[in-house]
C-alpha atoms as a PDB file:
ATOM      1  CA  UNK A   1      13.455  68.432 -65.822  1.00  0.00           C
ATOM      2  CA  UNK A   2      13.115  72.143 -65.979  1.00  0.00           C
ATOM      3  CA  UNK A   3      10.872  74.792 -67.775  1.00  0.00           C
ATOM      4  CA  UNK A   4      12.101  77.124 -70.462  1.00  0.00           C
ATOM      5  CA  UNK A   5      10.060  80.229 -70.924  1.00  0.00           C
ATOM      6  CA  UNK A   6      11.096  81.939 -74.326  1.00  0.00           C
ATOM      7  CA  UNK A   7       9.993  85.584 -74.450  1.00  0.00           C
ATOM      8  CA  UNK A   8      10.020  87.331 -78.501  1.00  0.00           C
ATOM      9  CA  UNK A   9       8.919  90.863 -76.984  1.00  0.00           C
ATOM     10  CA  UNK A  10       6.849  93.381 -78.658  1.00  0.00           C
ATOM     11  CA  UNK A  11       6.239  96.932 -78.425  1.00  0.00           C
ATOM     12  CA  UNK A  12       5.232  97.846 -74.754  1.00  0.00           C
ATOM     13  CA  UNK A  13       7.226  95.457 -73.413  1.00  0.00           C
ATOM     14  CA  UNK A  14       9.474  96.368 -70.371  1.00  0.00           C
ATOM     15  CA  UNK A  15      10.348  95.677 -66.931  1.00  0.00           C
ATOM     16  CA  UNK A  16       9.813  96.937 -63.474  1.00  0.00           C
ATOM     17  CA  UNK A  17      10.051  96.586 -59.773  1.00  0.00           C
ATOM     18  CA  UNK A  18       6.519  96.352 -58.219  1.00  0.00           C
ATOM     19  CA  UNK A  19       5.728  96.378 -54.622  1.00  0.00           C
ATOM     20  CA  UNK A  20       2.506  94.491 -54.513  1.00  0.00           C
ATOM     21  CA  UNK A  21       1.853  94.741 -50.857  1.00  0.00           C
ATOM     22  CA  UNK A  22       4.329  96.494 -48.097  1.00  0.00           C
ATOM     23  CA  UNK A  23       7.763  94.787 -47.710  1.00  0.00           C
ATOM     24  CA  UNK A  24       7.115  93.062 -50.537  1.00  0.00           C
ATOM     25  CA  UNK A  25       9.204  93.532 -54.110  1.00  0.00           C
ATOM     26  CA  UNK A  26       8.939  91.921 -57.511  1.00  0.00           C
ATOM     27  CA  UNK A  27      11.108  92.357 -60.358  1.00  0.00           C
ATOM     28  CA  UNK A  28       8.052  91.726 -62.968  1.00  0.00           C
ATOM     29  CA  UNK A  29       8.946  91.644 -67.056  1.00  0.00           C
ATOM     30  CA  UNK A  30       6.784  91.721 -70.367  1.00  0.00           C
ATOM     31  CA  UNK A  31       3.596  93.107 -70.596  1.00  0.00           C
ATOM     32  CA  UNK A  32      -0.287  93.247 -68.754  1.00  0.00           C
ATOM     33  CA  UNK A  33      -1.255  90.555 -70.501  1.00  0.00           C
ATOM     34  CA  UNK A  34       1.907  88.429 -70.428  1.00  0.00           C
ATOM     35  CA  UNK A  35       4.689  88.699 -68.200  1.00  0.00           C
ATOM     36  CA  UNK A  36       6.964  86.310 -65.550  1.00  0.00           C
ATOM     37  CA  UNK A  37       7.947  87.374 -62.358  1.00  0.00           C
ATOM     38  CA  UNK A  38      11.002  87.418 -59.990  1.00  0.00           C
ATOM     39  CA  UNK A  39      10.228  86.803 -56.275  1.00  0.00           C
ATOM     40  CA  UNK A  40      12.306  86.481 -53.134  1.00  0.00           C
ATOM     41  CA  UNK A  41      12.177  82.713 -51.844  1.00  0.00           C
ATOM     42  CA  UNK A  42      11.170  82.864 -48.279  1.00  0.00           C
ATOM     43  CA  UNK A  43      13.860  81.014 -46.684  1.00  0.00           C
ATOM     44  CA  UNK A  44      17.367  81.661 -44.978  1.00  0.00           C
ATOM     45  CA  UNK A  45      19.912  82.806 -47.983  1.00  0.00           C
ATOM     46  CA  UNK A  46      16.215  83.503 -50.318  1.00  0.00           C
ATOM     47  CA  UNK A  47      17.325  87.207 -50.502  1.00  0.00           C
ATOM     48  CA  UNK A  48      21.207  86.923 -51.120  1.00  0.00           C
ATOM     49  CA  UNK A  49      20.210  84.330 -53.649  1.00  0.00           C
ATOM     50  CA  UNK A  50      17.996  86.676 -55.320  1.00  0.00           C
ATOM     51  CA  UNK A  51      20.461  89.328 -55.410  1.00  0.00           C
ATOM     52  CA  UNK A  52      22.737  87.538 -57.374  1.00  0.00           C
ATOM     53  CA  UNK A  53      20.302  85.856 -59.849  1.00  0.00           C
ATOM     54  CA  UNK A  54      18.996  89.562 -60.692  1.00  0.00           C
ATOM     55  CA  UNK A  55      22.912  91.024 -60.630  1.00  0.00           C
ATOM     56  CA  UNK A  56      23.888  88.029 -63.018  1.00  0.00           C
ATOM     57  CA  UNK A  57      20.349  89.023 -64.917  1.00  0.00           C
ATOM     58  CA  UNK A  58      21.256  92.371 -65.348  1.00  0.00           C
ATOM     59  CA  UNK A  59      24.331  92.351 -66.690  1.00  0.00           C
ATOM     60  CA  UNK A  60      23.143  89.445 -69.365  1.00  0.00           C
ATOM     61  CA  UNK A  61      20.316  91.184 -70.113  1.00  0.00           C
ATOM     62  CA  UNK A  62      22.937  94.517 -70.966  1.00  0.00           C
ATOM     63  CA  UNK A  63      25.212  92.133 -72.967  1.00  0.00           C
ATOM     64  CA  UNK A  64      22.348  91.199 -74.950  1.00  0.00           C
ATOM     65  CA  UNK A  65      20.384  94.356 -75.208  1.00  0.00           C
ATOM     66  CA  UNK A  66      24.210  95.843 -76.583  1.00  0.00           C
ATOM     67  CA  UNK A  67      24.172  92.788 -79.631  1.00  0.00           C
ATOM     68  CA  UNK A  68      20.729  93.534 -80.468  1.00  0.00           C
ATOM     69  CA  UNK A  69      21.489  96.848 -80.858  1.00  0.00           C
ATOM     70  CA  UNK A  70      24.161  96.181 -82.944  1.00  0.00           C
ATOM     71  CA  UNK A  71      22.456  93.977 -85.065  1.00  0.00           C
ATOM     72  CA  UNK A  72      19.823  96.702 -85.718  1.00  0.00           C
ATOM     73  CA  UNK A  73      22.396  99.258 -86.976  1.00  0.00           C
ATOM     74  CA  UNK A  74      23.938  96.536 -89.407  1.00  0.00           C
ATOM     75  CA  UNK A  75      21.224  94.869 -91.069  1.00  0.00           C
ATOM     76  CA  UNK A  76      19.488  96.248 -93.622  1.00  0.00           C
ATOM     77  CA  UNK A  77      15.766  96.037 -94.435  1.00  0.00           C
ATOM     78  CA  UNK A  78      13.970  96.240 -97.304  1.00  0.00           C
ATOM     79  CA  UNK A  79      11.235  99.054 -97.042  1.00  0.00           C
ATOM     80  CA  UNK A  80       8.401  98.255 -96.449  1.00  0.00           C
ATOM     81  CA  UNK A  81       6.712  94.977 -95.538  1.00  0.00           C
ATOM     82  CA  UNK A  82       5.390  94.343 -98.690  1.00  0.00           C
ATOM     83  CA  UNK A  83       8.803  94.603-100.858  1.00  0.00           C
ATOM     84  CA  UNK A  84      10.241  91.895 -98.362  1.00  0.00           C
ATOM     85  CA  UNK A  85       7.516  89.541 -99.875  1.00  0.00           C
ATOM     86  CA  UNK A  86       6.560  90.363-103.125  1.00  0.00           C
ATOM     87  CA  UNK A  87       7.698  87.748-106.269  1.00  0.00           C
ATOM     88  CA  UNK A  88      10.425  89.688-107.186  1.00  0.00           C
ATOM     89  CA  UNK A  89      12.184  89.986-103.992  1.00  0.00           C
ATOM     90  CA  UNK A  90      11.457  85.637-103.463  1.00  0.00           C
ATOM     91  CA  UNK A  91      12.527  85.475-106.854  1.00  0.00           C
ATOM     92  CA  UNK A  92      15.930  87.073-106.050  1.00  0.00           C
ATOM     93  CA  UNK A  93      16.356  85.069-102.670  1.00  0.00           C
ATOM     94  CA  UNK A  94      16.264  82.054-104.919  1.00  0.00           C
ATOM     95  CA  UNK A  95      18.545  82.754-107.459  1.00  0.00           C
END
């Protein structure tokens, strides 16, 4: 059974490294309030293992960051919040 954390970010979102005591490093993402956190297992192989989770996270996390992009530039939006639900706009959804 595993846990799946989903994550719809908002503005002042990000990620760091954080050193929360000397020796110590945590890749930490999201915000004050809510965030998850990468540590290094402490066991034989915890660190190599780590360093591949956060290579193979970094390059998915580019991939993805690239297609959101992407699909910024080619969508359009209506202009403001209010046109995107006013009757007329539902009306023309639904025809």
């Amino acid at each position: 059974m595993g846990i799946h954390v989903v994550i719809q970010p908002l503005v002042g979102y990000g990620a760091a490294v954080v050193s929360p005591s000397p020796g110590v490093r945590q890749l930490v993402a999201g915000s004050e309030e809510t965030s998850f956190i990468v540590q290094v297992p402490a066991r034989i192989g915890g660190l190599m293992d780590t360093a591949r989770f956060a290579q193979s996270l970094a390059t998915a996390a580019s991939e993805f960051s690239e297609w959101c992009e992407t699909q910024h530039r080619t969508r359009s939006y209506s202009s403001s919040f209010h046109d995107q639900w006013s009757d007329d706009a539902v009306t023309r959804k639904n025809d």
